[in-house]
Protein backbone atom coordinates (compact mmCIF):
# COMPACT_ATOMS: atom_id res chain seq x y z
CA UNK A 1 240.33 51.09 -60.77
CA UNK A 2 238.48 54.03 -62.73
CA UNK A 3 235.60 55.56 -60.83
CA UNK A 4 232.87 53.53 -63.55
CA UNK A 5 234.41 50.04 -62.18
CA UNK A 6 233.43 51.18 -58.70
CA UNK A 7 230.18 52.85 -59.50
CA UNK A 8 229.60 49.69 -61.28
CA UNK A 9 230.82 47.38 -58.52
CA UNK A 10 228.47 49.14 -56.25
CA UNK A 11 225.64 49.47 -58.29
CA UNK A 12 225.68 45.42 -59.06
CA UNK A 13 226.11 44.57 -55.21
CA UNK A 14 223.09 47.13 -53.88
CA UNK A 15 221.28 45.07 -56.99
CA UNK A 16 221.93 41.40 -55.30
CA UNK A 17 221.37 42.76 -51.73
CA UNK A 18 217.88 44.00 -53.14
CA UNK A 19 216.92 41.06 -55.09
CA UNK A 20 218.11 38.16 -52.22
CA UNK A 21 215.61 40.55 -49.49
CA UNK A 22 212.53 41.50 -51.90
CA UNK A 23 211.19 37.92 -51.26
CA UNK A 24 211.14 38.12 -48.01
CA UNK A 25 210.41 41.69 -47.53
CA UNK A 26 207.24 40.62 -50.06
CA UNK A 27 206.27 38.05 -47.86
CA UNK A 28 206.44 40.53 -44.86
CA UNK A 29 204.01 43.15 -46.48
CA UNK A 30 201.54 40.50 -47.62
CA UNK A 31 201.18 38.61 -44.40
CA UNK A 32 200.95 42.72 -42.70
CA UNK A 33 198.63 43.98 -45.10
CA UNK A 34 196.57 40.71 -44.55
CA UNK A 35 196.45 41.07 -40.51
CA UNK A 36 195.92 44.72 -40.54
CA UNK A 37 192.36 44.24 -42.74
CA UNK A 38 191.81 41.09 -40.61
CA UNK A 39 191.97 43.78 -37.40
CA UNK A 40 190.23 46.32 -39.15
CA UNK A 41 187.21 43.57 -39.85
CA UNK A 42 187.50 41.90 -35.94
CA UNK A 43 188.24 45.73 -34.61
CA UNK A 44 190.89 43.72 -32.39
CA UNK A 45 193.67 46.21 -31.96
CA UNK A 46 196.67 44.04 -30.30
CA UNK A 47 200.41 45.09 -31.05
CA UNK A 48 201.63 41.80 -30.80
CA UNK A 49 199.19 40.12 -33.05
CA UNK A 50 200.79 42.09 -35.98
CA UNK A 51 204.54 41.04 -35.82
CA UNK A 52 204.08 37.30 -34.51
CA UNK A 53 202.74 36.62 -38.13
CA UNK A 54 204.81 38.69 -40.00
CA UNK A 55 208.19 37.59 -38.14
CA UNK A 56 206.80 33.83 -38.59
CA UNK A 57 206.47 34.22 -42.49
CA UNK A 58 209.22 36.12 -42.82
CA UNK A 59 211.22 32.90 -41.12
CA UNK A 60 209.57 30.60 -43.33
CA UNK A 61 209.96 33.08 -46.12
CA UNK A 62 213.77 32.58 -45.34
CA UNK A 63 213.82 29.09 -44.34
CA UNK A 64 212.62 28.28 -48.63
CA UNK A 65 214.78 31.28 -50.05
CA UNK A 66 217.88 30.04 -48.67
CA UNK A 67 219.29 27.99 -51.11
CA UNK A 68 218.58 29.80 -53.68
CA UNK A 69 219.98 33.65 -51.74
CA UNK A 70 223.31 31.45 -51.07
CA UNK A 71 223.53 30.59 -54.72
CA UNK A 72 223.21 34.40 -55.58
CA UNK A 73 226.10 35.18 -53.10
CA UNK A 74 228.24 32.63 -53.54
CA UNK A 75 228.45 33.38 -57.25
CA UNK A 76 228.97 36.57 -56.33
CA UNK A 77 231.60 36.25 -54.02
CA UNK A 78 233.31 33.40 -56.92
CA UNK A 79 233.57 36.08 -58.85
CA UNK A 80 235.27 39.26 -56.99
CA UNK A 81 237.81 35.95 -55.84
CA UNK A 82 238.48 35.18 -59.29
CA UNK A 83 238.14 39.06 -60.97
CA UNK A 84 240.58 40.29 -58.27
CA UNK A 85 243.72 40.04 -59.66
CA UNK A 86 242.07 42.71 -63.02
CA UNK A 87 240.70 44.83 -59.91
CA UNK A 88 243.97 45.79 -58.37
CA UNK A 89 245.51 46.68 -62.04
């Protein structure tokens, strides 16, 4: 293994972690900026009434992401399986 391959390695699996938790991690933001102007306009300053929402999108955010995150990781993990004999040369 030359120090590229693992660079390279790395580099691709910080890439899928990042693109299988911007969706929900999108989600989260939106639904926080949304309740934080929605407080601003009501001047109702509850803690809890900012992370019920966000924690409940964020689920749902998961609960339609799913599918398509497992399809990212089990292609992902397919291929280290089936790469790792040319890894250990």
């Amino acid at each position: 293994m030359t120090p590229e391959f693992v660079i390279g390695f790395a580099r691709q699996s910080i890439e899928l972690t990042l693109s299988i938790a911007l969706p929900m991690l999108g989600v989260g933001l939106g639904v926080g900026v949304f309740v934080s102007v929605l407080q601003a306009a009501t001047q109702i300053q509850e803690a809890t009434l900012t992370f019920v929402p966000k924690i409940i999108a964020v689920f749902l955010a998961l609960l339609f992401i799913f599918p398509w995150a497992m399809d990212k990781m089990i292609a992902f993990t397919r291929d280290i399986f089936l790469n790792f004999p040319q890894y250990i040369k």
